[in-house]
N, C-alpha and C. Protein backbone atom coordinates (compact mmCIF):
# COMPACT_ATOMS: atom_id res chain seq x y z
N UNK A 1 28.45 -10.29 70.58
CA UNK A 1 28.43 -10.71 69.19
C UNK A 1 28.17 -9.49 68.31
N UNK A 2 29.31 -9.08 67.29
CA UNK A 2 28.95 -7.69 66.41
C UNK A 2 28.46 -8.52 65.38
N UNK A 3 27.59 -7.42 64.78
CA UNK A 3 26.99 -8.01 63.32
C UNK A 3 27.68 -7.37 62.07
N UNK A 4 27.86 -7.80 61.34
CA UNK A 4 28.47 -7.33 60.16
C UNK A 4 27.92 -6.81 59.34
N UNK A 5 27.84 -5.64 58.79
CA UNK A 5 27.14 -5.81 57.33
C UNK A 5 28.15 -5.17 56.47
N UNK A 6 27.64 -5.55 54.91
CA UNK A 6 28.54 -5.43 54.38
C UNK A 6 27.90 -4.16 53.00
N UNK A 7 28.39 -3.30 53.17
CA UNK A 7 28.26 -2.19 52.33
C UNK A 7 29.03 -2.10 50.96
N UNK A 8 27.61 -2.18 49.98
CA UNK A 8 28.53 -2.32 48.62
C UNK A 8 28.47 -0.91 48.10
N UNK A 9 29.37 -0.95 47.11
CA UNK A 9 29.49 -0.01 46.29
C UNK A 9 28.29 0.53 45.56
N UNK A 10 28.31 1.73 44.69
CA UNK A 10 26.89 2.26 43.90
C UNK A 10 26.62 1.43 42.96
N UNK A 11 27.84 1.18 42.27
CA UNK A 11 28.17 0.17 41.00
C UNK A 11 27.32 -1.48 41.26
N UNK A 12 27.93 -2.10 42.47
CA UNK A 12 27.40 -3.19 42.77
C UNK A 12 25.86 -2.73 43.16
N UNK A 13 25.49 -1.71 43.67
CA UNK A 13 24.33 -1.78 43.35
C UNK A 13 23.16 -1.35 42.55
N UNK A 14 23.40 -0.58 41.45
CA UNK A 14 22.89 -0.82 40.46
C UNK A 14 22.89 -1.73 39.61
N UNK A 15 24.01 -2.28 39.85
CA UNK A 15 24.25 -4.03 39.17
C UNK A 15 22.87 -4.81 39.33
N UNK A 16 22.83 -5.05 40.66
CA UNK A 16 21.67 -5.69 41.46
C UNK A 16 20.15 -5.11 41.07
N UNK A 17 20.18 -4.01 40.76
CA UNK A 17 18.69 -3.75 40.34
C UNK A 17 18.76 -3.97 39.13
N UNK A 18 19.66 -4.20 37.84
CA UNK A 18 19.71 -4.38 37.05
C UNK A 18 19.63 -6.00 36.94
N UNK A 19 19.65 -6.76 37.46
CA UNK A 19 20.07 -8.06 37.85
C UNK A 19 18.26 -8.57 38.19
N UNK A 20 17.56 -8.16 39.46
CA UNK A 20 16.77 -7.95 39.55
C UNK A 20 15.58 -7.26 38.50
N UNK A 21 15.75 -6.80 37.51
CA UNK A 21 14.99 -6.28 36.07
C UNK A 21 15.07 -7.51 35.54
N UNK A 22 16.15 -7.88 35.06
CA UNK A 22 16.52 -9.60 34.29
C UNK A 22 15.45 -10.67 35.20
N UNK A 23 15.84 -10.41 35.90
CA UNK A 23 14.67 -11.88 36.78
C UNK A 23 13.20 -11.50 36.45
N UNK A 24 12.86 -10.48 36.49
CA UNK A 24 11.36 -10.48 36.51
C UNK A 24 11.08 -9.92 34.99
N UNK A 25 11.77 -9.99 34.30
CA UNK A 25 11.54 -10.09 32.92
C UNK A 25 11.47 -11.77 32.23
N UNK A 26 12.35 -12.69 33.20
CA UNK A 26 12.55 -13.42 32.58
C UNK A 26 11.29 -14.36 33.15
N UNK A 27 10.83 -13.98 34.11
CA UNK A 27 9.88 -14.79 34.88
C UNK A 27 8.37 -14.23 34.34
N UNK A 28 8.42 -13.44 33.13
CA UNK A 28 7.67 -12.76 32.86
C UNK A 28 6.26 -11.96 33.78
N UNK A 29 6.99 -11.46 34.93
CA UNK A 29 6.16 -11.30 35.97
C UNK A 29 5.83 -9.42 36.15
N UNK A 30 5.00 -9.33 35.84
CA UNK A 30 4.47 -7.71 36.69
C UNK A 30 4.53 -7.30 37.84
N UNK A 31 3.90 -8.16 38.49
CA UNK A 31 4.16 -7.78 40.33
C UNK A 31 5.69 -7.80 40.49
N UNK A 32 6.02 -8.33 39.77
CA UNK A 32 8.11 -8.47 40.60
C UNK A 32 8.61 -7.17 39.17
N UNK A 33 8.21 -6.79 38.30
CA UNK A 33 8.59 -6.02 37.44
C UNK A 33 7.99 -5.02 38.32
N UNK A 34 7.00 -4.43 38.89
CA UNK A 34 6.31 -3.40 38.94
C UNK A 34 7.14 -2.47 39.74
N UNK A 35 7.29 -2.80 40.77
CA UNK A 35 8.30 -2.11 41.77
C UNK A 35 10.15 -2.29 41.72
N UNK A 36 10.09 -2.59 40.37
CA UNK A 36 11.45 -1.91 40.13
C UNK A 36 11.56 -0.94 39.12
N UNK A 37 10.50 0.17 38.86
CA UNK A 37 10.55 1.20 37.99
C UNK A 37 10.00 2.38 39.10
N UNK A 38 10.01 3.62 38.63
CA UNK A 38 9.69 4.84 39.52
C UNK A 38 8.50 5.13 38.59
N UNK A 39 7.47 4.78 39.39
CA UNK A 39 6.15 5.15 38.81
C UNK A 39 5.81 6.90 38.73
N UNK A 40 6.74 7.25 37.97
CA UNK A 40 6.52 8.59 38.01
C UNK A 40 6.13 8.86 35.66
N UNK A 41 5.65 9.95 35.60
CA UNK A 41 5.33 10.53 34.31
C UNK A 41 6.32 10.71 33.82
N UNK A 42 7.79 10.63 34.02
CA UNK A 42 8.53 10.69 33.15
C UNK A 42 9.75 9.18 33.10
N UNK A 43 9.61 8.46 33.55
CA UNK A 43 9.95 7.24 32.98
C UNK A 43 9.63 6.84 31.68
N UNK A 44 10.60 6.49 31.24
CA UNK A 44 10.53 6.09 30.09
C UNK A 44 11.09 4.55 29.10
N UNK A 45 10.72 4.22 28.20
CA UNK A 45 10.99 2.96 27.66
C UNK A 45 10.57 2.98 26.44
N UNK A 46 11.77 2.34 25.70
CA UNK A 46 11.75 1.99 24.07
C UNK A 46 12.15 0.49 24.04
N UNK A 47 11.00 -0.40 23.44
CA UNK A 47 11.20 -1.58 23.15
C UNK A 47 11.76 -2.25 21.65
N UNK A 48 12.69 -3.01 21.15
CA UNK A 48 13.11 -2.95 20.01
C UNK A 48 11.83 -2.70 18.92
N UNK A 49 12.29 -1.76 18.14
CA UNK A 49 10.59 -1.72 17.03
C UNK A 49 9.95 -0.58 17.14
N UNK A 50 9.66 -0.71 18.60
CA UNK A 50 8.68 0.20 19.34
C UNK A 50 9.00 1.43 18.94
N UNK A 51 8.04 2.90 19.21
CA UNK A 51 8.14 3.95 20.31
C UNK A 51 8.19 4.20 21.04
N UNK A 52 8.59 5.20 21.24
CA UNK A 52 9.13 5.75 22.56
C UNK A 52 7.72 5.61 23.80
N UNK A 53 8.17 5.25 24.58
CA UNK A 53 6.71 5.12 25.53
C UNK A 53 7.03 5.71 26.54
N UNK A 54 5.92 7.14 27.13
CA UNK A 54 6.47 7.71 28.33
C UNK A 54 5.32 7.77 29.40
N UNK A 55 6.30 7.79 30.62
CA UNK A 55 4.85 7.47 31.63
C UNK A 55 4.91 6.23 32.27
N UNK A 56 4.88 6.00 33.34
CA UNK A 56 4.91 4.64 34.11
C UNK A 56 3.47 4.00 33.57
N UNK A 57 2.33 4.54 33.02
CA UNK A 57 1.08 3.79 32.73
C UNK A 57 1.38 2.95 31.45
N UNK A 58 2.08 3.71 30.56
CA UNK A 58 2.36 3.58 29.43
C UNK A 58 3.25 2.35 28.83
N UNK A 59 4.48 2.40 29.99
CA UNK A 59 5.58 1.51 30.18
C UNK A 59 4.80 0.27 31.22
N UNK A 60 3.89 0.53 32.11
CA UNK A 60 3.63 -0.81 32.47
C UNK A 60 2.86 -1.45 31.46
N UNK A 61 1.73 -1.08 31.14
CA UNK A 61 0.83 -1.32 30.12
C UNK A 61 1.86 -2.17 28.94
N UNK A 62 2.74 -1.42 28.37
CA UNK A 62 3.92 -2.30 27.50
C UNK A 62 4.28 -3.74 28.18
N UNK A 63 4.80 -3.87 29.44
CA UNK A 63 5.17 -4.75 29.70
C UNK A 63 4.22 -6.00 30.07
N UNK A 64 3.17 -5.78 30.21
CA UNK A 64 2.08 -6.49 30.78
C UNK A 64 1.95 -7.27 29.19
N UNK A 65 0.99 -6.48 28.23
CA UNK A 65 1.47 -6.97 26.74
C UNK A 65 2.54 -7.73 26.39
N UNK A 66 3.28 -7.88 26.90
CA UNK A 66 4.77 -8.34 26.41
C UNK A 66 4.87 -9.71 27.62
N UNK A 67 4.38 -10.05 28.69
CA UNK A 67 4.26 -10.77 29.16
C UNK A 67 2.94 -11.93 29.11
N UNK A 68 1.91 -10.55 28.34
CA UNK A 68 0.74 -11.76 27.99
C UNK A 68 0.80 -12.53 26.54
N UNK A 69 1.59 -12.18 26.20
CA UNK A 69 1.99 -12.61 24.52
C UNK A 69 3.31 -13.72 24.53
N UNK A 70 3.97 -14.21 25.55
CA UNK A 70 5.27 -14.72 25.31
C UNK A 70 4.67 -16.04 26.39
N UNK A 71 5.09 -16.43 26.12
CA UNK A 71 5.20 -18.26 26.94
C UNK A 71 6.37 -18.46 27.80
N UNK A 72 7.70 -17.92 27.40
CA UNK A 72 8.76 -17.91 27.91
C UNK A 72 9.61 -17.42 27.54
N UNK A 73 10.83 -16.54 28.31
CA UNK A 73 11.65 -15.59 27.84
C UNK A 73 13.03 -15.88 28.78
N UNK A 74 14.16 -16.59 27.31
CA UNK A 74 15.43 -16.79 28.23
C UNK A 74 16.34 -15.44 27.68
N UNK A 75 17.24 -14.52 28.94
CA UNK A 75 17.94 -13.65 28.36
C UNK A 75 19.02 -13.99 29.04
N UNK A 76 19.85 -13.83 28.70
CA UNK A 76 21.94 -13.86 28.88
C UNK A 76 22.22 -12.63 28.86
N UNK A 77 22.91 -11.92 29.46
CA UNK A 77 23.10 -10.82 29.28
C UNK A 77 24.83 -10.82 29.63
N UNK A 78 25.35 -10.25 28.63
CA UNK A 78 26.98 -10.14 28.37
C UNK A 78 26.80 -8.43 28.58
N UNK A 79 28.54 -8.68 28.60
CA UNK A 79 29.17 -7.10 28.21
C UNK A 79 28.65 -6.10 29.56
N UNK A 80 28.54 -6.55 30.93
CA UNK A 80 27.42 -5.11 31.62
C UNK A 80 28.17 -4.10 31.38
N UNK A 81 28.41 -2.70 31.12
CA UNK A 81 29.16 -2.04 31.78
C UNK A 81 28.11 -0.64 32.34
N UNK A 82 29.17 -0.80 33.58
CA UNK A 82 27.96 -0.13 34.90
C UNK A 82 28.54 1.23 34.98
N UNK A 83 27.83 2.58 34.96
CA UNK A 83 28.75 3.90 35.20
C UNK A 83 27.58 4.03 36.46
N UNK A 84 28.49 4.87 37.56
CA UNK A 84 27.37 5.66 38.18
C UNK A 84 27.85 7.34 38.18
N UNK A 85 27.09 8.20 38.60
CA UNK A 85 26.77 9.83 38.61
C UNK A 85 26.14 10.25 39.66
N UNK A 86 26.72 10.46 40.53
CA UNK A 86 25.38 10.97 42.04
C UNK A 86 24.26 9.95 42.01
N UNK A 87 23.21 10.11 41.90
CA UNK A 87 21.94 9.56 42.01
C UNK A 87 21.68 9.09 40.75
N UNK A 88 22.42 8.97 39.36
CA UNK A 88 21.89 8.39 38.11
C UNK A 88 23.21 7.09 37.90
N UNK A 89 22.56 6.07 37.93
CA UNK A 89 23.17 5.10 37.52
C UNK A 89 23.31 4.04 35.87
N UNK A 90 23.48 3.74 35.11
CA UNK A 90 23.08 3.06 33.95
C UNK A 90 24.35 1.90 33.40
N UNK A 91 23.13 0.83 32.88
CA UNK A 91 23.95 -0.09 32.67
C UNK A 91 23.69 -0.41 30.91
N UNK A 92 25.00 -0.50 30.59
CA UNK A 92 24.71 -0.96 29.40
C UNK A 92 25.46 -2.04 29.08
N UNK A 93 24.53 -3.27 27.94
CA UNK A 93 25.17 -4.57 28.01
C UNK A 93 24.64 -4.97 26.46
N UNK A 94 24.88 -6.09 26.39
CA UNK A 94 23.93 -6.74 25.30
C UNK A 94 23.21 -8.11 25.71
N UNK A 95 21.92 -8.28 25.24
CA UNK A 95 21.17 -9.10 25.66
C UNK A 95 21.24 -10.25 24.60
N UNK A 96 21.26 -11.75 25.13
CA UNK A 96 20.71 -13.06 24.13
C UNK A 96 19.50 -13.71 24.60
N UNK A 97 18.61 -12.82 23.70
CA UNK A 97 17.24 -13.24 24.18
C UNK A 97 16.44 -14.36 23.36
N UNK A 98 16.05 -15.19 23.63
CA UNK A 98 15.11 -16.16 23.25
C UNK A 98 13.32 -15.76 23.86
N UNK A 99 12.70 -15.71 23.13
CA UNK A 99 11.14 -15.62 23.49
C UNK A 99 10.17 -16.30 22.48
N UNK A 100 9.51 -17.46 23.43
CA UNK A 100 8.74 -18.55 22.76
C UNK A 100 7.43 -17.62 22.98
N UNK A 101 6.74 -18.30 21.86
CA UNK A 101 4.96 -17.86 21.75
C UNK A 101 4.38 -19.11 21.20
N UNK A 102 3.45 -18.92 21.45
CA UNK A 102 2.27 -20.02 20.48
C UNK A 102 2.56 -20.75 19.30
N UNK A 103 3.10 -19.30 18.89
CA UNK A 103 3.37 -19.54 17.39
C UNK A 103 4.81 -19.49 16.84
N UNK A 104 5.82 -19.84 17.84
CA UNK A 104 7.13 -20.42 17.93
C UNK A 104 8.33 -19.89 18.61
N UNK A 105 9.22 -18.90 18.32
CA UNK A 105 10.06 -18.73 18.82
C UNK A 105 11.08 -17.82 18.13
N UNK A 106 11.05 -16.54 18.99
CA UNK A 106 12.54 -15.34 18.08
C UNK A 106 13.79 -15.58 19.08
N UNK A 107 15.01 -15.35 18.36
CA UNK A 107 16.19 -14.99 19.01
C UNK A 107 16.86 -14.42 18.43
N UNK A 108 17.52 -12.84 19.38
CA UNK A 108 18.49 -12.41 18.57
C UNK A 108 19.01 -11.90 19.46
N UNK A 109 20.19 -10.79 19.33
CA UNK A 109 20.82 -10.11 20.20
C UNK A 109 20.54 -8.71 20.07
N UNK A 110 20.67 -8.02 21.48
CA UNK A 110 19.89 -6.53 21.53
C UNK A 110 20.67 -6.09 22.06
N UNK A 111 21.19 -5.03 21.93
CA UNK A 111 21.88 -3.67 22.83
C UNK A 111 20.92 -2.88 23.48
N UNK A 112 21.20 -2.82 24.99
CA UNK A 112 20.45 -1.65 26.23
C UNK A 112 21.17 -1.38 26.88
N UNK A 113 20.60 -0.37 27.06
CA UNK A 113 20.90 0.98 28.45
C UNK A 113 19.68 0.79 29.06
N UNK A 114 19.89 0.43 30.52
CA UNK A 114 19.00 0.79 31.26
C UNK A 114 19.69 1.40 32.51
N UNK A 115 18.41 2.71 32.72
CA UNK A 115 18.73 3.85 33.61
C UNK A 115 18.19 3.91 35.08
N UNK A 116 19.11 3.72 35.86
CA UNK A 116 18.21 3.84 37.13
C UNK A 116 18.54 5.37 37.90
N UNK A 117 17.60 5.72 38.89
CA UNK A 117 17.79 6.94 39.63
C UNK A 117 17.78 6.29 41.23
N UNK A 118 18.38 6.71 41.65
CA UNK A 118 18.66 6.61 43.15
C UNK A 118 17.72 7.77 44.06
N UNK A 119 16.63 7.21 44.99
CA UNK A 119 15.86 8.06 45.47
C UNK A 119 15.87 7.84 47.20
N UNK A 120 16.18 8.03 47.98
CA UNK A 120 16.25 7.73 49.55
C UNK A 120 16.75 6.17 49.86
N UNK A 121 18.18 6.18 49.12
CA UNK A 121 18.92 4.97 48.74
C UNK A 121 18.51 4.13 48.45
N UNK A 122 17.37 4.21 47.57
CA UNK A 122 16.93 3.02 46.81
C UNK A 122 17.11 3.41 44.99
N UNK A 123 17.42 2.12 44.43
CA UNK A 123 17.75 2.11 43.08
C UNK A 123 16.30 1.99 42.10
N UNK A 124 15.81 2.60 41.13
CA UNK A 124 15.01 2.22 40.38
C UNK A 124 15.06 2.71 39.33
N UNK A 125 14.40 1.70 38.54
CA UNK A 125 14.60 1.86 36.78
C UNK A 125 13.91 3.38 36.52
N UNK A 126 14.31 4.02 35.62
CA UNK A 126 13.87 5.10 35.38
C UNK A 126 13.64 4.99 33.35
N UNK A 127 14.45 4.33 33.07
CA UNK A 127 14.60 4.16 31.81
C UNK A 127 15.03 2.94 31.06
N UNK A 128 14.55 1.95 29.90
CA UNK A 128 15.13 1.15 29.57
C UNK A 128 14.79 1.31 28.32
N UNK A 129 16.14 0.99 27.27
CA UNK A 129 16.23 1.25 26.09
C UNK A 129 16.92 0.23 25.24
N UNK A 130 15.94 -0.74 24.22
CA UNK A 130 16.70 -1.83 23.37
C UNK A 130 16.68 -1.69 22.10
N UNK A 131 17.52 -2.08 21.25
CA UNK A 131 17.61 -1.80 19.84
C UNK A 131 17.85 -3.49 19.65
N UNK A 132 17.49 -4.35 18.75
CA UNK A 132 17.74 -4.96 17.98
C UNK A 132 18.86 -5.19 16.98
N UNK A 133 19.68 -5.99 17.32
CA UNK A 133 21.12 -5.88 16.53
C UNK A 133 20.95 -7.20 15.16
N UNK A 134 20.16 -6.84 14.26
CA UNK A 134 20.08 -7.94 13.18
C UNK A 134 20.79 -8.58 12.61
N UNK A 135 22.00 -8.10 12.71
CA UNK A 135 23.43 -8.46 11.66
C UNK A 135 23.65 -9.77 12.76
N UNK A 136 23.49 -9.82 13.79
CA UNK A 136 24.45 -10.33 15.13
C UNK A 136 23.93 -11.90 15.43
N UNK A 137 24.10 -12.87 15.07
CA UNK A 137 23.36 -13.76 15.95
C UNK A 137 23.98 -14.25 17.53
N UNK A 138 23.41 -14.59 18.48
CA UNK A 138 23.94 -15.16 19.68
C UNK A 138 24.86 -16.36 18.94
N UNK A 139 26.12 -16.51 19.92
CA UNK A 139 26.66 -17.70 19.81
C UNK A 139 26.11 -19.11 19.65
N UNK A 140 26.84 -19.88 18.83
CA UNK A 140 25.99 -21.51 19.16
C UNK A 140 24.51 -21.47 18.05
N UNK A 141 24.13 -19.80 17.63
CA UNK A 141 23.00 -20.20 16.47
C UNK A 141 23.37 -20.37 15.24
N UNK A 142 22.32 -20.71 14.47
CA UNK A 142 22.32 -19.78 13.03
C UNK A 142 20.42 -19.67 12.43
N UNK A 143 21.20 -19.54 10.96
CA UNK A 143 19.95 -18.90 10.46
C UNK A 143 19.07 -19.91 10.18
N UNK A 144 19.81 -21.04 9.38
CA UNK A 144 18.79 -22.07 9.28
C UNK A 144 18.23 -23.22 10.38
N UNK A 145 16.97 -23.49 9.96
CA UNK A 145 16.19 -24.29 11.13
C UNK A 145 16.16 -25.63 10.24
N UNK A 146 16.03 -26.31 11.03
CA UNK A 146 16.14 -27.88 10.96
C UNK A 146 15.09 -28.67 11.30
C-alpha cells in the first residue's frame, strides 16, 4: 500500500496560513493567533487608525486588546491575490468585516497585505497591514440603520 501525499504549491500555501490568520482572528483567539506570527523584534503590524506597531510584544499585546474589546468578529475576505518570492510570501485582499461590542457594532471594508516569511518550510506572518476604505460599504449594506 503507497501513501500519497500531496505537495502544494508556495502560493497554496501561503494561502493556508493566510486562511488560518482569518480563523483565529475571527474566533478571536490568541493561543490559535499566537503561533502564526514569527515572534521575532521585527514583525510588524498596522491596524486601521493605528501605528505602526513593531515587535512581536507589541503586535501581540495589540491583538489581545482587540480580542478583549470585541464580542464577535465576522470577516469575508474577497479579492486574495497571492505573490510568492523565495521565502517572502504576501497576500493581498480586501476584508468585510463586522465587529460587535457592548456597545454595538462597526462594518466596513479594509484593504491588507499580509506578509509571511518562510523559515524551515514553515509559513509565518511576519507582517499585517489594514487601511480602512470609508468611501466603500460591503455589499447588501448601507448607511442608514433601522
Amino acid at each position: 500500500m503507497s501513501t500519497t501525499r500531496i505537495l502544494q504549491t508556495d502560493e497554496a500555501e501561503v494561502l493556508a496560513a493566510n486562511l488560518a490568520f482569518y480563523s483565529a482572528l475571527e474566533e478571536l483567539d490568541l493561543a490559535k493567533m499566537s503561533p502564526l506570527w514569527w515572534h521575532e523584534d521585527w514583525v510588524s503590524c498596522v491596524h486601521p487608525g493605528w501605528d505602526l506597531l513593531l515587535g512581536w510584544e507589541e503586535v501581540e499585546e495589540s491583538w489581545g486588546n482587540i480580542f478583549r474589546s470585541t464580542k464577535q468578529m465576522r470577516v469575508s475576505v474577497a479579492r486574495p491575490l497571492v505573490h510568492v518570492q523565495g521565502d517572502v510570501g504576501w497576500v493581498c485582499c480586501l476584508e468585510n468585516v463586522t465587529s460587535t461590542y457592548e456597545s454595538g457594532f462597526e462594518t466596513g471594508m479594509v484593504e491588507t497585505t499580509n506578509l509571511f516569511v518562510r523559515r524551515n518550510g514553515e509559513w509565518r506572518m511576519a507582517h499585517h497591514h489594514s487601511t480602512l476604505l470609508p468611501d466603500r460599504l460591503p455589499a447588501g449594506t448601507s448607511r442608514s440603520v433601522q
